[in-house]
PDB file of N, CA and C in Angstrom:
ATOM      1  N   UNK A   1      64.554 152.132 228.734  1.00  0.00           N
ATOM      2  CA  UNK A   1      65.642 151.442 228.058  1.00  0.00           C
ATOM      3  C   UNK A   1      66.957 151.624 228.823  1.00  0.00           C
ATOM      4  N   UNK A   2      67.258 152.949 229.189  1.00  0.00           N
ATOM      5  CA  UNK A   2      68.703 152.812 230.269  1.00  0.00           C
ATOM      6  C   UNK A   2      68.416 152.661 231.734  1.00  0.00           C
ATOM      7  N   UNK A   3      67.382 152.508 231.832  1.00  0.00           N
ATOM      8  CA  UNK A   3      67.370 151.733 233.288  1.00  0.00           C
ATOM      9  C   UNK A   3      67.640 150.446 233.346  1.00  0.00           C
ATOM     10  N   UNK A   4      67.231 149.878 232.269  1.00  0.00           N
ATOM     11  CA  UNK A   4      67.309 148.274 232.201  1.00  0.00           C
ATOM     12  C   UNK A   4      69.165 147.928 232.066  1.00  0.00           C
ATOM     13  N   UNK A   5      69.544 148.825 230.869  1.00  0.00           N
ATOM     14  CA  UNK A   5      70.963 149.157 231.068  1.00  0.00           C
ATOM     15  C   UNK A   5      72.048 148.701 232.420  1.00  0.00           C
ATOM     16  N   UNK A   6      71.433 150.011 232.513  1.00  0.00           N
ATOM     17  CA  UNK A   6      71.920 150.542 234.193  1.00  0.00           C
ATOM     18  C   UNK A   6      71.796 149.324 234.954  1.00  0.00           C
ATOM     19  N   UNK A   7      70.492 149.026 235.568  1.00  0.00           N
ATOM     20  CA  UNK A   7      69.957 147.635 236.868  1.00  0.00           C
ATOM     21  C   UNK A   7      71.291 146.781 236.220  1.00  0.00           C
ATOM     22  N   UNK A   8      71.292 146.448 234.611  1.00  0.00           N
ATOM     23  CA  UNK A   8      72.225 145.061 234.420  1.00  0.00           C
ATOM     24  C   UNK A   8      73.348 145.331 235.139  1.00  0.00           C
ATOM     25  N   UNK A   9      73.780 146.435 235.393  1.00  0.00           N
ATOM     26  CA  UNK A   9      75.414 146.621 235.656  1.00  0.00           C
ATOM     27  C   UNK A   9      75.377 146.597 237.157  1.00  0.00           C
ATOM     28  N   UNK A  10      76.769 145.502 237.192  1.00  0.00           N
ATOM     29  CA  UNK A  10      76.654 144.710 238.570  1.00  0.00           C
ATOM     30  C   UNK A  10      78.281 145.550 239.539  1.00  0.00           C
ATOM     31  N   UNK A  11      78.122 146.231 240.557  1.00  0.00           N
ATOM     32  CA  UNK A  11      79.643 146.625 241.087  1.00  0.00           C
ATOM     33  C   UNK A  11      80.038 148.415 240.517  1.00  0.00           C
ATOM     34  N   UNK A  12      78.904 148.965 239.673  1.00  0.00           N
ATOM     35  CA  UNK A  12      79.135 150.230 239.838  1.00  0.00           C
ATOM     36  C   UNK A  12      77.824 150.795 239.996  1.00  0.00           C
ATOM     37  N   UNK A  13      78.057 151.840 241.058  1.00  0.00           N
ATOM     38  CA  UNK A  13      76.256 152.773 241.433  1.00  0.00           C
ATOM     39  C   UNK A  13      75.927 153.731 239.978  1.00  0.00           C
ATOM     40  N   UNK A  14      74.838 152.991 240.011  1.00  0.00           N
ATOM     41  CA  UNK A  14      74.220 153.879 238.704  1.00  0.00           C
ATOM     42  C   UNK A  14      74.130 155.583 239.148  1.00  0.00           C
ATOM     43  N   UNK A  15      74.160 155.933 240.110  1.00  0.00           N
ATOM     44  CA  UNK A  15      74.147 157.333 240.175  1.00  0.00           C
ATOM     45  C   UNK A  15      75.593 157.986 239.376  1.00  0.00           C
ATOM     46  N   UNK A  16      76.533 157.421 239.807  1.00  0.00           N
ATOM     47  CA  UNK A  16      77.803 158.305 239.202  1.00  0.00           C
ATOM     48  C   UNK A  16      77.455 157.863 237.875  1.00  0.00           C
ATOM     49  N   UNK A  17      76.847 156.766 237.085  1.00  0.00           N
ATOM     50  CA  UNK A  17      76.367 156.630 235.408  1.00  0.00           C
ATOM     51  C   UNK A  17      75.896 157.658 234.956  1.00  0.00           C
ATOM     52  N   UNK A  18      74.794 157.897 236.006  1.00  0.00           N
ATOM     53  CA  UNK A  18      73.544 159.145 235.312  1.00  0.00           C
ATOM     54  C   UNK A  18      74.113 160.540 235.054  1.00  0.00           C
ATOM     55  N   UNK A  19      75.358 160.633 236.517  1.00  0.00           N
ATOM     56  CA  UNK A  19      76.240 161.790 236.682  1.00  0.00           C
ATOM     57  C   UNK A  19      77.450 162.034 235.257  1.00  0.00           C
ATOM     58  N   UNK A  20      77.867 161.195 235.050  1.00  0.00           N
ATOM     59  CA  UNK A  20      78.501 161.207 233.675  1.00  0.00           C
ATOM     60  C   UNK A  20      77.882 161.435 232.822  1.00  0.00           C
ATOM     61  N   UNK A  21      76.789 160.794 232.860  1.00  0.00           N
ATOM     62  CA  UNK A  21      76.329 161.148 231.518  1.00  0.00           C
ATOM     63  C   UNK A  21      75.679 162.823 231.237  1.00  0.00           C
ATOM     64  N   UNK A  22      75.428 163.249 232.486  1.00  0.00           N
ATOM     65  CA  UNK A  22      74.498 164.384 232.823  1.00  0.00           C
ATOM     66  C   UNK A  22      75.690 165.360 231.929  1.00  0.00           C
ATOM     67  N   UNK A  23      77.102 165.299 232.843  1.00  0.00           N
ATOM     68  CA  UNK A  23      78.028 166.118 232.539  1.00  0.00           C
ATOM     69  C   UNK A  23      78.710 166.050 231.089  1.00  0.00           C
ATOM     70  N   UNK A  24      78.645 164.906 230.860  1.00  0.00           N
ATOM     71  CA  UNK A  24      78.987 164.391 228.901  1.00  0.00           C
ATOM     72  C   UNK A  24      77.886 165.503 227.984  1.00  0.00           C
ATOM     73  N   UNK A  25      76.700 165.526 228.729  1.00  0.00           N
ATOM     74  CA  UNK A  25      75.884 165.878 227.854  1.00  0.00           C
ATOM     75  C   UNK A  25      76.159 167.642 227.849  1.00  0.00           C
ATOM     76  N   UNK A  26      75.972 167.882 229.116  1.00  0.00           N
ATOM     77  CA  UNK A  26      76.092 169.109 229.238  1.00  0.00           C
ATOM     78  C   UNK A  26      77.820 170.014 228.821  1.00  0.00           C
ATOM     79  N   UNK A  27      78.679 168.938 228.474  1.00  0.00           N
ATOM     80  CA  UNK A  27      79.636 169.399 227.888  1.00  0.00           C
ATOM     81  C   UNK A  27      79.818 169.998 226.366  1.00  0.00           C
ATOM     82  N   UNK A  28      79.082 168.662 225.941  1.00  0.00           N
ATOM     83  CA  UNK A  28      78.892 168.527 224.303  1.00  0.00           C
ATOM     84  C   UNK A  28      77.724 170.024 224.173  1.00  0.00           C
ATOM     85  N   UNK A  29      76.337 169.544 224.843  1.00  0.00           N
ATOM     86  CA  UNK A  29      76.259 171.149 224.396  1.00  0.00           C
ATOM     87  C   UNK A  29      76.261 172.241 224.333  1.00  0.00           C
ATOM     88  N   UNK A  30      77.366 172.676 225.230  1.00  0.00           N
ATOM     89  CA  UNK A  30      78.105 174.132 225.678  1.00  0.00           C
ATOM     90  C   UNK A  30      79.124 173.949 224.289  1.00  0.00           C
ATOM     91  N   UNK A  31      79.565 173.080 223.584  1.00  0.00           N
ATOM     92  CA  UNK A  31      80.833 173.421 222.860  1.00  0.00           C
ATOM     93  C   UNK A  31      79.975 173.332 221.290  1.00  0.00           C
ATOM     94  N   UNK A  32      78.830 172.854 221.051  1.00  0.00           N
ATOM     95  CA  UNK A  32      78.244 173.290 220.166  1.00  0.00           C
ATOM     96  C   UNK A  32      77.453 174.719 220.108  1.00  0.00           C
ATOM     97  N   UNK A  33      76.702 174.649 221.379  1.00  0.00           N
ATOM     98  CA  UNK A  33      76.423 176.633 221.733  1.00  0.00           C
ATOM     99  C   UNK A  33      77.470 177.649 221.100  1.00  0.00           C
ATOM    100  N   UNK A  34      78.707 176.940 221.342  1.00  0.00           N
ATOM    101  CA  UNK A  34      79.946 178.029 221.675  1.00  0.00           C
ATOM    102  C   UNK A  34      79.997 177.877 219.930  1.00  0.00           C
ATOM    103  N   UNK A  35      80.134 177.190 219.173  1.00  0.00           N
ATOM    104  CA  UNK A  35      80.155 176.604 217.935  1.00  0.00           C
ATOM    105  C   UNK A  35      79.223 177.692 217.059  1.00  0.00           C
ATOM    106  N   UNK A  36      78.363 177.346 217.224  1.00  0.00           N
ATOM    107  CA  UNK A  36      77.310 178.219 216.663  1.00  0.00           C
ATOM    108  C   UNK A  36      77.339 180.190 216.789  1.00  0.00           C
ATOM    109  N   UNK A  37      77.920 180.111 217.917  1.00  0.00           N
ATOM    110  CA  UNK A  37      77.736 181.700 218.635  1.00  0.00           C
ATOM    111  C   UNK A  37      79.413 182.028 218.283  1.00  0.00           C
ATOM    112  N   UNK A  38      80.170 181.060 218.080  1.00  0.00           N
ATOM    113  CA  UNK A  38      81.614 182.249 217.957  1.00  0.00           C
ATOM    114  C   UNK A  38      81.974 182.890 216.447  1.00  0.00           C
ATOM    115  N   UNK A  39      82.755 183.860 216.783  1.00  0.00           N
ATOM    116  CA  UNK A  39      83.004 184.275 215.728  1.00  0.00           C
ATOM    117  C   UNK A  39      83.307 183.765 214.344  1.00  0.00           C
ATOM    118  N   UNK A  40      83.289 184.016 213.363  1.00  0.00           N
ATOM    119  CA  UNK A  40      83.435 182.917 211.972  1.00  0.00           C
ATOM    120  C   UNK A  40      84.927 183.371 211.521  1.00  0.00           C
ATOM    121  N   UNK A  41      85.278 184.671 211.914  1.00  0.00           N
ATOM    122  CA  UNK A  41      86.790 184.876 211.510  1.00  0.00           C
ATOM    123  C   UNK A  41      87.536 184.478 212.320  1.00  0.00           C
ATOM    124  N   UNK A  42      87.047 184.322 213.681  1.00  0.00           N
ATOM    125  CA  UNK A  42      87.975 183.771 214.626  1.00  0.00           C
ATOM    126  C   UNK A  42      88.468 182.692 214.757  1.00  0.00           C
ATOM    127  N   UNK A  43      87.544 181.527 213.967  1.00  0.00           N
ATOM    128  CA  UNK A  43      87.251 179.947 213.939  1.00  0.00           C
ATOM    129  C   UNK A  43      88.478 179.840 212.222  1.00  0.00           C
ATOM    130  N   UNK A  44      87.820 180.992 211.736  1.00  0.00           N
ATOM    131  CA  UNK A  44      89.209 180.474 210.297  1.00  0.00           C
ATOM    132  C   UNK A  44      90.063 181.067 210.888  1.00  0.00           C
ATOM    133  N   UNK A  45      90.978 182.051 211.606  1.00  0.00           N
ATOM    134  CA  UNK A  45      92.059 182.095 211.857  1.00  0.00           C
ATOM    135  C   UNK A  45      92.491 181.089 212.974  1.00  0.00           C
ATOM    136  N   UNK A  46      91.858 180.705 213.546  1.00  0.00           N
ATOM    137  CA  UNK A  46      92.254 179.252 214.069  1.00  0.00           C
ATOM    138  C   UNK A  46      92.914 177.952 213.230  1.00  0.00           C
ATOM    139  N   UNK A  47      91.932 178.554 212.289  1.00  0.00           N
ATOM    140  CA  UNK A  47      92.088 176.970 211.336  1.00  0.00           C
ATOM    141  C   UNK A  47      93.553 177.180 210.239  1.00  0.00           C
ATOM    142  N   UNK A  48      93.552 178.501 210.242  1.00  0.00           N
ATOM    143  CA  UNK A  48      94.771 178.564 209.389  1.00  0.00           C
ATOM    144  C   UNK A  48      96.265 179.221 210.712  1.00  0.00           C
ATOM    145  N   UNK A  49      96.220 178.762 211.535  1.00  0.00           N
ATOM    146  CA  UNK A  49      97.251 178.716 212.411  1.00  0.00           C
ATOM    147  C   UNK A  49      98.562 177.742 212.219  1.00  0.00           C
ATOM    148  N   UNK A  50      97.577 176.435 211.629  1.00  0.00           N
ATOM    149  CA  UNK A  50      99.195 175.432 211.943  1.00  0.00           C
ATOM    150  C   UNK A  50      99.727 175.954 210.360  1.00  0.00           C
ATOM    151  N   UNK A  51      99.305 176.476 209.465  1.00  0.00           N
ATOM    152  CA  UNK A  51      99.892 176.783 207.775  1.00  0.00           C
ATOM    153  C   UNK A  51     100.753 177.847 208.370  1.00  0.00           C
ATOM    154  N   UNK A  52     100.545 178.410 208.653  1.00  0.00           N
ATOM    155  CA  UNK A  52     101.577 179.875 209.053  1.00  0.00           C
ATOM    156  C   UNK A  52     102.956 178.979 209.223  1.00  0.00           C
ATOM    157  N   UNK A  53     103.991 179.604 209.495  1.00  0.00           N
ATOM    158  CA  UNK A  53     105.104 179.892 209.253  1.00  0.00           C
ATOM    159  C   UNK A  53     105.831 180.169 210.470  1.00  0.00           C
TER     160      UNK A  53
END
């Protein structure tokens, strides 16, 4: 299915496509890893940062 994608697209190399997407992916799930694995008090004192004063 994204090859067919890809072939349609006329004037950009599908390699830098695959490369984006490689790195999109591998972004998203380092920041859900990180999500899951960080601290839970650390994530609410984050969240209550802009209320402070």
């Amino acid at each position: 299915m994204f090859k067919q994608h890809i072939a349609s697209m006329t004037g950009i190399e599908s390699g830098y496509l695959i490369f984006s997407l490689v790195v999109f992916m591998a972004f998203f799930t380092g920041v859900l890893v990180w999500l899951f694995k960080a601290d839970k008090s650390y994530i609410q004192d984050m969240g209550n940062k802009p209320l402070e004063q």
